[in-house]
PDB file of N, CA and C in Angstrom:
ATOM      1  N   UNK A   1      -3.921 -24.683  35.327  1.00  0.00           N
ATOM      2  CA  UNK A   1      -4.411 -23.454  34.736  1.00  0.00           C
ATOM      3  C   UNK A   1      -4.936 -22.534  35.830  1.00  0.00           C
ATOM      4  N   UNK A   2      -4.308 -21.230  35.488  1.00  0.00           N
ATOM      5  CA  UNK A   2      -5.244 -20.006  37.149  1.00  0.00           C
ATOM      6  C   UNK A   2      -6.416 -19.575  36.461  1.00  0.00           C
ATOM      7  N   UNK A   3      -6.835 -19.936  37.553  1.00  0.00           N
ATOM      8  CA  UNK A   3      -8.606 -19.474  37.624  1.00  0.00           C
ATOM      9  C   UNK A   3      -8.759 -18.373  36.648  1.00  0.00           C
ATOM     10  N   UNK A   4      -9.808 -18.213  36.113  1.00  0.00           N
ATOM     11  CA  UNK A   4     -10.287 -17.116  34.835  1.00  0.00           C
ATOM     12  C   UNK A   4     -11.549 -16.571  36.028  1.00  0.00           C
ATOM     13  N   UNK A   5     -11.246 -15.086  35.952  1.00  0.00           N
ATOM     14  CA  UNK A   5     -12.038 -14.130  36.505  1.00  0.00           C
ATOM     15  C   UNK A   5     -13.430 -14.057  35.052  1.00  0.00           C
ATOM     16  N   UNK A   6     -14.436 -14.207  35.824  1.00  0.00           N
ATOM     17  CA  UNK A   6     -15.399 -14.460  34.772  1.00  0.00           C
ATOM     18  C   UNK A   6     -15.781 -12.744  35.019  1.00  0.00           C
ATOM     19  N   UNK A   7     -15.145 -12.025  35.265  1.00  0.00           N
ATOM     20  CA  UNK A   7     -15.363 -10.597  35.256  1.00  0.00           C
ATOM     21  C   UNK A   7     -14.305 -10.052  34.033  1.00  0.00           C
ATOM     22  N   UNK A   8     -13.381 -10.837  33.371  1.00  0.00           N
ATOM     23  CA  UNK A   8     -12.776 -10.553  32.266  1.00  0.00           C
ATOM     24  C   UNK A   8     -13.436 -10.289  31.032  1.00  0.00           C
ATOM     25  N   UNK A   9     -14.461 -11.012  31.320  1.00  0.00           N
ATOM     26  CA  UNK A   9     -15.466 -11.181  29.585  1.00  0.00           C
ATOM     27  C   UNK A   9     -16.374  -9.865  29.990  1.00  0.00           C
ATOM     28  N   UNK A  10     -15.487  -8.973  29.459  1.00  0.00           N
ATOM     29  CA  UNK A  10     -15.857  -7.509  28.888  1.00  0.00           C
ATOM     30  C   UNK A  10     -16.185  -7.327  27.862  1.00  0.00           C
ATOM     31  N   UNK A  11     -15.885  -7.668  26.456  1.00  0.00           N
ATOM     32  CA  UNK A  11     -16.060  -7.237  25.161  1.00  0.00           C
ATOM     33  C   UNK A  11     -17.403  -8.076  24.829  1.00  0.00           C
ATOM     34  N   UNK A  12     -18.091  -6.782  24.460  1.00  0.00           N
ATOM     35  CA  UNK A  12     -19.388  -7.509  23.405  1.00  0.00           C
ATOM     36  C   UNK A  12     -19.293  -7.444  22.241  1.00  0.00           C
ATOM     37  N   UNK A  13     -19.436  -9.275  21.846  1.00  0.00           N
ATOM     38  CA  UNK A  13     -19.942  -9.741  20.440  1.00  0.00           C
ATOM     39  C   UNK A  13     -20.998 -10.442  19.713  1.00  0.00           C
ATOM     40  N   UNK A  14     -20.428 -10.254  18.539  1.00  0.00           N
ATOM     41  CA  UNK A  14     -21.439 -11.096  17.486  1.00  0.00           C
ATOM     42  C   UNK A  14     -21.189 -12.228  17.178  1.00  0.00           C
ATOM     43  N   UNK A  15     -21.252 -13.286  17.167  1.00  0.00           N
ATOM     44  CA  UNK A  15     -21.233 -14.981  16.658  1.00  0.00           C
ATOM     45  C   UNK A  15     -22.018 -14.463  15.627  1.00  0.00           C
ATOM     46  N   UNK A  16     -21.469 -14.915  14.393  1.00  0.00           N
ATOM     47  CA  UNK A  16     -21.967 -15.358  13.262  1.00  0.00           C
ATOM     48  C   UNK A  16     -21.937 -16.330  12.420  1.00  0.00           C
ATOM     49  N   UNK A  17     -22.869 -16.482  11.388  1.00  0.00           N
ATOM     50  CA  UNK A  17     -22.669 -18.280  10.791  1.00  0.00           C
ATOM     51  C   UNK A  17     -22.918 -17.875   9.298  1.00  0.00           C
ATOM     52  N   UNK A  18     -21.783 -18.255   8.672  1.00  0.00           N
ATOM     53  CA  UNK A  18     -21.795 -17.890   6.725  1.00  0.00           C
ATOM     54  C   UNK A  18     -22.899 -18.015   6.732  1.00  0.00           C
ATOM     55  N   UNK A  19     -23.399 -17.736   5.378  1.00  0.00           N
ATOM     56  CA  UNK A  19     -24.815 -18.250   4.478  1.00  0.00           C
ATOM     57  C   UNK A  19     -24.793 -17.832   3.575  1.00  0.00           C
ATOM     58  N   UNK A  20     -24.927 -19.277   2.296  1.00  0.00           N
ATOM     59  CA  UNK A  20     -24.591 -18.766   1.172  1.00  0.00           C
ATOM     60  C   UNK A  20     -26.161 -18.732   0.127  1.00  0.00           C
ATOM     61  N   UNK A  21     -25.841 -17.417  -0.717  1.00  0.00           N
ATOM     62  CA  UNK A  21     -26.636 -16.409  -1.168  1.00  0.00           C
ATOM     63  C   UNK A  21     -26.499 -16.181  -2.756  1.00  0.00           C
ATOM     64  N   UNK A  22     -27.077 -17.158  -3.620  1.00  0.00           N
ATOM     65  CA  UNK A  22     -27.448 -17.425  -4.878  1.00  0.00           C
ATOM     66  C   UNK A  22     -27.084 -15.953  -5.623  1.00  0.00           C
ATOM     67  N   UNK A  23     -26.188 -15.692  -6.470  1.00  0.00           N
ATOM     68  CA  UNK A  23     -25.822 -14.356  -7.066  1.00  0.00           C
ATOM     69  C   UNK A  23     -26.376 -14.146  -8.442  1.00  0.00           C
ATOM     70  N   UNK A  24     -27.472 -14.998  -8.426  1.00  0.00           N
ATOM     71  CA  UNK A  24     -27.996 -14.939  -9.853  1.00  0.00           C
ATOM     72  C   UNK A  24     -27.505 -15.245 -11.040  1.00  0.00           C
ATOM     73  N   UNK A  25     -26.195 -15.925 -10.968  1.00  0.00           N
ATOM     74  CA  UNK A  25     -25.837 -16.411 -12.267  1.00  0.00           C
ATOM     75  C   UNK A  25     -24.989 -17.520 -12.287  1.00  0.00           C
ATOM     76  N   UNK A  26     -25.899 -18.362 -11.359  1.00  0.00           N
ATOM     77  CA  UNK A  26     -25.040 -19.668 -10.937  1.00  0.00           C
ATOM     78  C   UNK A  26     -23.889 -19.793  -9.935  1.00  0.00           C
ATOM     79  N   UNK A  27     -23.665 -18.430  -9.519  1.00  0.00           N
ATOM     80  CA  UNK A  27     -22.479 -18.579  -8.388  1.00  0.00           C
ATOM     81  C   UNK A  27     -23.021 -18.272  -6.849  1.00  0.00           C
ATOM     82  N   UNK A  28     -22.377 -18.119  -5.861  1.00  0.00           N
ATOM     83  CA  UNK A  28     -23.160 -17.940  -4.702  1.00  0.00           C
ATOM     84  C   UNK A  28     -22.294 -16.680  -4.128  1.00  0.00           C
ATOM     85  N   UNK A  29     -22.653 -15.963  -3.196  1.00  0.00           N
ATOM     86  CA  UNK A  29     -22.178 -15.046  -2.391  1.00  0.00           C
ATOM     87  C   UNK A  29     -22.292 -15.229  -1.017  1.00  0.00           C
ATOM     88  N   UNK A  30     -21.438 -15.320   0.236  1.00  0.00           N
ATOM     89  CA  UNK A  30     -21.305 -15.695   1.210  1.00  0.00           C
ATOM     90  C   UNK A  30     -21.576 -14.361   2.220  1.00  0.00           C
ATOM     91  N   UNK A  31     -22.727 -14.195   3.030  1.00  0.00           N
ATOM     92  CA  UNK A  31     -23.412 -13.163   3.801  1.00  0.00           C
ATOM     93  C   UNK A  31     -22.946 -13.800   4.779  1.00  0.00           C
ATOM     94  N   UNK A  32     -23.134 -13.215   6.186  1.00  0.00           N
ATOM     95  CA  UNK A  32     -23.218 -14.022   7.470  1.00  0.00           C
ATOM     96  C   UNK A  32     -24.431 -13.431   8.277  1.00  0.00           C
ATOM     97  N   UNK A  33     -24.957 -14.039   9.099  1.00  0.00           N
ATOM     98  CA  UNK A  33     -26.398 -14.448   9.952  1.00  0.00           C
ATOM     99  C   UNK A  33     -25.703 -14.130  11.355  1.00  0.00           C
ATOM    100  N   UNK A  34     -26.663 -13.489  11.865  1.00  0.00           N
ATOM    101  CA  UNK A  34     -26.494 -13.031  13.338  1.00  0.00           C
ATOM    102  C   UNK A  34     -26.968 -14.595  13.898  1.00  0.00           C
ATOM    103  N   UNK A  35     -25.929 -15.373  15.155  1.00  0.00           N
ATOM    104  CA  UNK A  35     -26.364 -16.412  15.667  1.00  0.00           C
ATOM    105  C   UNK A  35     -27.253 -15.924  17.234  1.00  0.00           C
ATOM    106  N   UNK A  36     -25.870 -15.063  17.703  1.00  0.00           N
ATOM    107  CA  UNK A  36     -26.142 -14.675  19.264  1.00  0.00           C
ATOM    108  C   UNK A  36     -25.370 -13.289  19.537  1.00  0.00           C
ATOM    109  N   UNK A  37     -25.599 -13.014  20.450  1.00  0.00           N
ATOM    110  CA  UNK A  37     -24.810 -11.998  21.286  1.00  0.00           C
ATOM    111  C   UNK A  37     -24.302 -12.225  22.251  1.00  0.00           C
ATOM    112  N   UNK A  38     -22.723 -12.134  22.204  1.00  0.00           N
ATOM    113  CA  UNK A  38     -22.339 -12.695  24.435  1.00  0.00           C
ATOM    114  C   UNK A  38     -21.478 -11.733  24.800  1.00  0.00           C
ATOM    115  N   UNK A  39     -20.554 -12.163  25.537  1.00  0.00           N
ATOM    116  CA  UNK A  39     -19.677 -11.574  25.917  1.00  0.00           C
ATOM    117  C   UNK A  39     -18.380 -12.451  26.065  1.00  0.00           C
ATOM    118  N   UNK A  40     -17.829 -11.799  26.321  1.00  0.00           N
ATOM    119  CA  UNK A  40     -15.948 -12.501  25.706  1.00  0.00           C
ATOM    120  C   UNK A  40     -14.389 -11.922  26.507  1.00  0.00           C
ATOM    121  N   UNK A  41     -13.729 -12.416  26.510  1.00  0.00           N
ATOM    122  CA  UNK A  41     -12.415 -11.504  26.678  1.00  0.00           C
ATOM    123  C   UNK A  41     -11.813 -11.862  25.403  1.00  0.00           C
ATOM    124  N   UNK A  42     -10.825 -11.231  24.953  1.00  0.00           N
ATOM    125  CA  UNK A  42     -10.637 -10.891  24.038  1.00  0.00           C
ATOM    126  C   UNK A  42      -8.840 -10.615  24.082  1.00  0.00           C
ATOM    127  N   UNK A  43      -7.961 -10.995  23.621  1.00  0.00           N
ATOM    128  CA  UNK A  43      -6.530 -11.097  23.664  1.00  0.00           C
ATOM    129  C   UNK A  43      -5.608 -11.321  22.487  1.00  0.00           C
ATOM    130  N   UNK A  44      -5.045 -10.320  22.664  1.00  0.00           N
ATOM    131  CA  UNK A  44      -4.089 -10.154  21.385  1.00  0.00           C
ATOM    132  C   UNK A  44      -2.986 -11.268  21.106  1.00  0.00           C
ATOM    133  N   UNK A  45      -2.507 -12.233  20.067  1.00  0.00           N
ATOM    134  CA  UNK A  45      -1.523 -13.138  20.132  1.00  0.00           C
ATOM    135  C   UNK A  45      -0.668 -12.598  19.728  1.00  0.00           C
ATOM    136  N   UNK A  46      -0.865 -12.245  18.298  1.00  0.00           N
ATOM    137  CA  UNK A  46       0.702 -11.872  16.917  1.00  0.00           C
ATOM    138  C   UNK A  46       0.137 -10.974  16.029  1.00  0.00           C
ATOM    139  N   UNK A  47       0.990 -10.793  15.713  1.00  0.00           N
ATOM    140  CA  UNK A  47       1.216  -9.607  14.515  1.00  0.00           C
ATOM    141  C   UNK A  47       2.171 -10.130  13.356  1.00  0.00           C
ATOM    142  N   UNK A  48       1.772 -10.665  12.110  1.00  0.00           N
ATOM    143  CA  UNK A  48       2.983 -10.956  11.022  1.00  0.00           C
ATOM    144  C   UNK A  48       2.586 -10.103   9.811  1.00  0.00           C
ATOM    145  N   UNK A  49       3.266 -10.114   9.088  1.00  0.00           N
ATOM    146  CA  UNK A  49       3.552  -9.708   7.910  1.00  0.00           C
ATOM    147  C   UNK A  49       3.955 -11.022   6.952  1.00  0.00           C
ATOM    148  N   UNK A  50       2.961 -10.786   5.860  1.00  0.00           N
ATOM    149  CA  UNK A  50       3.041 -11.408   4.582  1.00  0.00           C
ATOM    150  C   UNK A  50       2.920 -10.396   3.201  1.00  0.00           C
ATOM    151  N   UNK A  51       3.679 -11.705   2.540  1.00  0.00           N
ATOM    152  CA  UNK A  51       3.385 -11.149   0.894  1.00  0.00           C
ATOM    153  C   UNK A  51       2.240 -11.657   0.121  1.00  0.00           C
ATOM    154  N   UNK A  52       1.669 -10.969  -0.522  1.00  0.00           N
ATOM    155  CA  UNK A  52       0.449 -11.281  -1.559  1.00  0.00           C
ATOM    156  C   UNK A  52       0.977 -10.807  -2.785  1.00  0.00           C
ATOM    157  N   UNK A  53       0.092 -10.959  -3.938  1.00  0.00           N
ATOM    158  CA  UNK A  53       0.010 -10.349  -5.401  1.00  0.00           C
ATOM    159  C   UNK A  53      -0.254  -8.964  -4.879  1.00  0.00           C
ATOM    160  N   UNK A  54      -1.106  -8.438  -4.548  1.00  0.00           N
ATOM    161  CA  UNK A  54      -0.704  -7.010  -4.252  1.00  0.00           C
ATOM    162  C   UNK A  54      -0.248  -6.277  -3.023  1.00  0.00           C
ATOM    163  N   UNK A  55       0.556  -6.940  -2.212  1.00  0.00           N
ATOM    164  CA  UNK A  55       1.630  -6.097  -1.939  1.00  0.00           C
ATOM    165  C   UNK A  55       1.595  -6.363  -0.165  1.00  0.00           C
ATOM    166  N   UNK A  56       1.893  -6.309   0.642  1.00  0.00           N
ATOM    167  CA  UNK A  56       2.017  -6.803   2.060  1.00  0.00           C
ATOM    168  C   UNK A  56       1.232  -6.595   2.589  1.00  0.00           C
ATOM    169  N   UNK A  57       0.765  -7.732   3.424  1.00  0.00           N
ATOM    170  CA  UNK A  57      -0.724  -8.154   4.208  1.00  0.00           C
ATOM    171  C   UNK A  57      -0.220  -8.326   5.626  1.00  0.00           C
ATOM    172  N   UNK A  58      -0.581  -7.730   6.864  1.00  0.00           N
ATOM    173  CA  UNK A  58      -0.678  -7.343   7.362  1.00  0.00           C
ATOM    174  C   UNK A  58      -2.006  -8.646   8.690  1.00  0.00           C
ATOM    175  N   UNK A  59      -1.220  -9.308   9.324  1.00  0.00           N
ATOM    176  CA  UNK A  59      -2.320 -10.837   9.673  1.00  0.00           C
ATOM    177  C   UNK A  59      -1.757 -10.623  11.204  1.00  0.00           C
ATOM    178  N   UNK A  60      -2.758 -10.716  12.328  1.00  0.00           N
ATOM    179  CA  UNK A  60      -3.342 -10.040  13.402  1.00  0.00           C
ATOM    180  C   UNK A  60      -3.939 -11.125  13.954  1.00  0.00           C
ATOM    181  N   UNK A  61      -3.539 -11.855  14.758  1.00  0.00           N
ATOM    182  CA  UNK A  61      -4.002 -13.097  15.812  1.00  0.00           C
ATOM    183  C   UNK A  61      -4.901 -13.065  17.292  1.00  0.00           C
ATOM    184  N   UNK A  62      -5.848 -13.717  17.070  1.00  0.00           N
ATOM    185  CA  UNK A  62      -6.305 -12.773  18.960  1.00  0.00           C
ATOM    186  C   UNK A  62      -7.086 -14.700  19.297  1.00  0.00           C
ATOM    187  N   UNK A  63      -7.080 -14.467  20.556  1.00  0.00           N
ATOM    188  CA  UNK A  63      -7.636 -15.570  21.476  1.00  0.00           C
ATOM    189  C   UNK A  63      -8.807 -15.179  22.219  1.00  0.00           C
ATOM    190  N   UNK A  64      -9.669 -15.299  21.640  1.00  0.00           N
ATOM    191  CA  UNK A  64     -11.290 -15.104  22.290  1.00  0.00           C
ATOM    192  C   UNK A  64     -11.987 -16.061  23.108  1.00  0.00           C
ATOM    193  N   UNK A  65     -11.545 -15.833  24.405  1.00  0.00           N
ATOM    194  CA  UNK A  65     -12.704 -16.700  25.747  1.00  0.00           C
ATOM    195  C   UNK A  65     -13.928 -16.199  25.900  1.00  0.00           C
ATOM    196  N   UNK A  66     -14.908 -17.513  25.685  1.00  0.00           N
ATOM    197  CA  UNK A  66     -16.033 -17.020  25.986  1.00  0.00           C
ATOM    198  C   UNK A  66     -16.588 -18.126  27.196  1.00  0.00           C
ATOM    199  N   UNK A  67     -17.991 -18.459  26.926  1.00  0.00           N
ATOM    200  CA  UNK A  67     -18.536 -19.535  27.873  1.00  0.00           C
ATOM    201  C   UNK A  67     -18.185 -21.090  26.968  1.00  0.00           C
ATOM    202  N   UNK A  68     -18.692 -21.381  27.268  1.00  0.00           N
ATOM    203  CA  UNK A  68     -18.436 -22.755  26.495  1.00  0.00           C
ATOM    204  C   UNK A  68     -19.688 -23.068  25.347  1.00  0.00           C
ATOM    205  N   UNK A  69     -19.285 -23.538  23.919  1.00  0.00           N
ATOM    206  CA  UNK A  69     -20.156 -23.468  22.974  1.00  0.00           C
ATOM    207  C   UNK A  69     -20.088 -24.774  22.580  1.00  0.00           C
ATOM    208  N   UNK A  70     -21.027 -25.493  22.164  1.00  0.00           N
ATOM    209  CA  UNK A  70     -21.024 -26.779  21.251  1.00  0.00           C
ATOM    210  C   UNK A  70     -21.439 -26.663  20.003  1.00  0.00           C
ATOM    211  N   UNK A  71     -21.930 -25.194  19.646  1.00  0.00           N
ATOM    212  CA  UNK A  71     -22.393 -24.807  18.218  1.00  0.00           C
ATOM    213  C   UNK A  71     -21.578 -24.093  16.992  1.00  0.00           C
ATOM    214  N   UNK A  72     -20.447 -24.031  17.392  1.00  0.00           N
ATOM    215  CA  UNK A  72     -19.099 -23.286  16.343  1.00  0.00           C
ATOM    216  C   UNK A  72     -18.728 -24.584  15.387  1.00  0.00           C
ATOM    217  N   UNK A  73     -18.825 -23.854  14.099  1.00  0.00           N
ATOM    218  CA  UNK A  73     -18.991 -24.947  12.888  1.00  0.00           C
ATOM    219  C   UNK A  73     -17.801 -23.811  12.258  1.00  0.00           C
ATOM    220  N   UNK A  74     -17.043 -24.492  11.314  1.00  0.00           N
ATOM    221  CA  UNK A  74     -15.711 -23.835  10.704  1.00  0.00           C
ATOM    222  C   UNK A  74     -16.805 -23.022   9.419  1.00  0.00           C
ATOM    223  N   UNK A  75     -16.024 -21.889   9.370  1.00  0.00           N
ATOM    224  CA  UNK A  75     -16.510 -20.775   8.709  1.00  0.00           C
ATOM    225  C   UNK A  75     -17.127 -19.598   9.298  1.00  0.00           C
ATOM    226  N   UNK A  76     -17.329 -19.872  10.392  1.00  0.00           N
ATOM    227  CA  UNK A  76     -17.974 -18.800  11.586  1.00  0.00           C
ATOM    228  C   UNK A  76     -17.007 -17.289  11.877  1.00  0.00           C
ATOM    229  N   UNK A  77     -17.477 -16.572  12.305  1.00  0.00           N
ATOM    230  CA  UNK A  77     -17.153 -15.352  12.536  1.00  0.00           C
ATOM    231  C   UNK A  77     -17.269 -14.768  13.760  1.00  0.00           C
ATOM    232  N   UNK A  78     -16.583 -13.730  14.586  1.00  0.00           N
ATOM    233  CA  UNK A  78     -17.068 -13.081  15.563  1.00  0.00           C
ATOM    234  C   UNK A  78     -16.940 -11.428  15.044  1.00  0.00           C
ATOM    235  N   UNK A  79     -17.677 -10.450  15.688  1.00  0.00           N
ATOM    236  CA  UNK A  79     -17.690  -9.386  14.738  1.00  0.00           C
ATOM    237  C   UNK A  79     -17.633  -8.274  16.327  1.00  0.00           C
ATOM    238  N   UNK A  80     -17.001  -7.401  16.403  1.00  0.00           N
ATOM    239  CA  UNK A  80     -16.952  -6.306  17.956  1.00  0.00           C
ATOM    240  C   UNK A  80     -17.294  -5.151  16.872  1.00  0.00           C
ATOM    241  N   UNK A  81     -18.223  -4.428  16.381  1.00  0.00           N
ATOM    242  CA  UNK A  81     -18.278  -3.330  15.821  1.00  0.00           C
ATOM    243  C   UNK A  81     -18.059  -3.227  14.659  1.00  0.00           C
ATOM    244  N   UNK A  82     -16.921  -2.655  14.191  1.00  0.00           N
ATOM    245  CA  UNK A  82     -16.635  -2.915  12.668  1.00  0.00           C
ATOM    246  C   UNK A  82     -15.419  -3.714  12.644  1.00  0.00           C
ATOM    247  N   UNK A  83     -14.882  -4.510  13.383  1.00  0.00           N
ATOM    248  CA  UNK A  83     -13.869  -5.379  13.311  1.00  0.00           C
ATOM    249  C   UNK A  83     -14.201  -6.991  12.986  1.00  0.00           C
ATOM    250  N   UNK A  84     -13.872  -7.840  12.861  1.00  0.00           N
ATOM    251  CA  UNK A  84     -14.606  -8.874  11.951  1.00  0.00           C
ATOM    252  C   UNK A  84     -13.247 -10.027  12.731  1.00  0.00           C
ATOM    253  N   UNK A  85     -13.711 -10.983  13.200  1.00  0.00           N
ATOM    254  CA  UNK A  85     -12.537 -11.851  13.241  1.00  0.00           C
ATOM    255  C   UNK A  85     -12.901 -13.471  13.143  1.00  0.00           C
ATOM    256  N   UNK A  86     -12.155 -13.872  11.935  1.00  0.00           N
ATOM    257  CA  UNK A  86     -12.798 -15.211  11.177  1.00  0.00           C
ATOM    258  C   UNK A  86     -11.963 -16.498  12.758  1.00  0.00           C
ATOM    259  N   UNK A  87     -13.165 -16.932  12.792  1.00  0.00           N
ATOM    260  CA  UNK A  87     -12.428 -18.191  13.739  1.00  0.00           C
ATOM    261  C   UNK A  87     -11.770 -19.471  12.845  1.00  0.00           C
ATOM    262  N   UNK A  88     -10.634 -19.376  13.575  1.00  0.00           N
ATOM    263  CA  UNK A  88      -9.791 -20.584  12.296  1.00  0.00           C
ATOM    264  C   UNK A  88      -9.351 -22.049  13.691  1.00  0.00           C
ATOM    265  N   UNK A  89      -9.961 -22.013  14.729  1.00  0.00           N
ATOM    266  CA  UNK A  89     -10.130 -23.226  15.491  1.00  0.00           C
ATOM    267  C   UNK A  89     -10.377 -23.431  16.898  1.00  0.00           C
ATOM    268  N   UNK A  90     -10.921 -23.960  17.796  1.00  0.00           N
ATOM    269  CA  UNK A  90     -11.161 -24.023  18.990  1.00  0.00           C
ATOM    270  C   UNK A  90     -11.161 -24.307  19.919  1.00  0.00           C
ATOM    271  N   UNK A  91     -11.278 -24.729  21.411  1.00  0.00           N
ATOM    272  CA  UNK A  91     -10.380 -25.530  21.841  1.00  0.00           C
ATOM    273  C   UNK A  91     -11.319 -25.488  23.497  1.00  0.00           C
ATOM    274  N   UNK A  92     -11.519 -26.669  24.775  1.00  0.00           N
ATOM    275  CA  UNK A  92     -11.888 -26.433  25.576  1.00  0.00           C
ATOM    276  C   UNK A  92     -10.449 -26.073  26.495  1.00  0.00           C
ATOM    277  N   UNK A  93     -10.253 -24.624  27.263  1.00  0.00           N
ATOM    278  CA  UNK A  93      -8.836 -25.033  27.798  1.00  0.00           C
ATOM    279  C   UNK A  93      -8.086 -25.682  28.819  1.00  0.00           C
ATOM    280  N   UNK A  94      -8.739 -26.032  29.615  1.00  0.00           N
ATOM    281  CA  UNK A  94      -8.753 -26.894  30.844  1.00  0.00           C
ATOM    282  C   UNK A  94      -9.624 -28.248  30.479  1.00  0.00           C
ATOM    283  N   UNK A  95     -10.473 -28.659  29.592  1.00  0.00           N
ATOM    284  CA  UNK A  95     -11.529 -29.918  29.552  1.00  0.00           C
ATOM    285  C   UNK A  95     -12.196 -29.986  30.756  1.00  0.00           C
ATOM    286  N   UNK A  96     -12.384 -28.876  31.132  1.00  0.00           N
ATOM    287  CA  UNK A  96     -14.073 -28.801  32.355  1.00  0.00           C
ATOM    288  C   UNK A  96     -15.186 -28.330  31.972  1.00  0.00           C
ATOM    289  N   UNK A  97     -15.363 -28.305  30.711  1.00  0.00           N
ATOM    290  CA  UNK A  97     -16.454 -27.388  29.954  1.00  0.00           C
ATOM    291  C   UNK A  97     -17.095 -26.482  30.041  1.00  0.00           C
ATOM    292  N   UNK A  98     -16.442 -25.834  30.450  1.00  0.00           N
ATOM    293  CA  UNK A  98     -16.594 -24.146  31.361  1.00  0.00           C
ATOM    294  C   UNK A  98     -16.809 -22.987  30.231  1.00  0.00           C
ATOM    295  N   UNK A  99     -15.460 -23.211  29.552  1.00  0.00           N
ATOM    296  CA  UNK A  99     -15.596 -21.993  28.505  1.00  0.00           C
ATOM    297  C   UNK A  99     -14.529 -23.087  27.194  1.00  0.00           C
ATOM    298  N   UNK A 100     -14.999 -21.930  26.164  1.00  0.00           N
ATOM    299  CA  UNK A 100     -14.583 -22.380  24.864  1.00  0.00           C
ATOM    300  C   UNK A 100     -13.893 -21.319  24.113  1.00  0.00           C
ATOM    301  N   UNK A 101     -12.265 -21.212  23.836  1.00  0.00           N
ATOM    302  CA  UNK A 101     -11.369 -20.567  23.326  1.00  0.00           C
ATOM    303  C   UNK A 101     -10.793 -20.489  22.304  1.00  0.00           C
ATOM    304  N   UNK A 102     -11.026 -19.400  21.131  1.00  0.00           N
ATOM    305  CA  UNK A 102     -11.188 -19.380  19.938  1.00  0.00           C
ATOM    306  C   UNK A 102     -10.139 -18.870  19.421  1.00  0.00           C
ATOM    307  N   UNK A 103      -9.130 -19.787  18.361  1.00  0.00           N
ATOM    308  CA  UNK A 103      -8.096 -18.846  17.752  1.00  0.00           C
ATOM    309  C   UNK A 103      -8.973 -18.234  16.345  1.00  0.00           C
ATOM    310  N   UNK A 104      -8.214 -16.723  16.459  1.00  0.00           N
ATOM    311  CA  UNK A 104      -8.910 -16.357  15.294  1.00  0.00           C
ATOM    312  C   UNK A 104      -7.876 -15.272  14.519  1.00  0.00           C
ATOM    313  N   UNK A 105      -8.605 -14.490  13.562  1.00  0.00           N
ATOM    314  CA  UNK A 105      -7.393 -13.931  12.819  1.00  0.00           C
ATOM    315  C   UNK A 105      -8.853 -12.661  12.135  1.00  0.00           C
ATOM    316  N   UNK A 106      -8.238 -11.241  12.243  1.00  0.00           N
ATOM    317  CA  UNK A 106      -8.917 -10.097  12.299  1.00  0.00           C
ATOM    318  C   UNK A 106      -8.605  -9.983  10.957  1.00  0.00           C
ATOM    319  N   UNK A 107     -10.124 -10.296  10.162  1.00  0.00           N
ATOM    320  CA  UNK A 107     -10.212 -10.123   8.802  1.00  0.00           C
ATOM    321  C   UNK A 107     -11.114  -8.686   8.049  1.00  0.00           C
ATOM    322  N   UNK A 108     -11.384  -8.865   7.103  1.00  0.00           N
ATOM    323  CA  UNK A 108     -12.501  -7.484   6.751  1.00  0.00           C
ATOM    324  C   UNK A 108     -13.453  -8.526   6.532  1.00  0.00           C
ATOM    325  N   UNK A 109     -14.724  -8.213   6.434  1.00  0.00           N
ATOM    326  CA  UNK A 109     -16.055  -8.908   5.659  1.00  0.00           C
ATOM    327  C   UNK A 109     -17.005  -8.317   4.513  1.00  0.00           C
TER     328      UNK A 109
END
């Protein structure tokens, strides 16, 4: 693997962690909780197109390097502004525990 310029992690984000939020009538509503703030690089994978019930969805892949985390639990989020991107798995990429690389997929919240 070539060396990662730790001058890449330009983009500032939000780590976030669900939390679910009693809706008053027995059901819950899922908020998310500010964990931290870091910094990241940030990289585009794919672009596909799907079908739904209402009508073509539009699914957007990116690979987020950061430092290395032992605290990412499935359901988590990273958020750059008003862009929202649900982490769907993670990975150390070399196993030197340097940094921790996040596939994710640019959702709304």
């Amino acid at each position: 693997m070539q060396a990662l310029d730790p001058g890449a992690f330009s983009v500032r984000l939000e780590l976030l962690s669900p939390v679910s939020v009693s809706d008053g009538q027995g059901g819950a509503e899922i908020s998310y909780s500010l964990v931290e703030r870091l910094w990241a690089r940030l990289e585009p994978v794919s672009i596909g197109f799907d079908e739904e019930a209402n009508g073509s969805v539009v699914r957007v892949t990116h690979e987020i390097w950061m430092r290395a985390r032992s605290d990412l639990a499935p359901g988590m989020r990273l958020r750059m502004g008003s862009r929202n991107f649900a982490i769907n798995g993670w990975r150390d990429p070399d196993e030197t525990g340097r940094y921790t690389v996040c596939r994710t997929e640019e959702v709304g919240l």
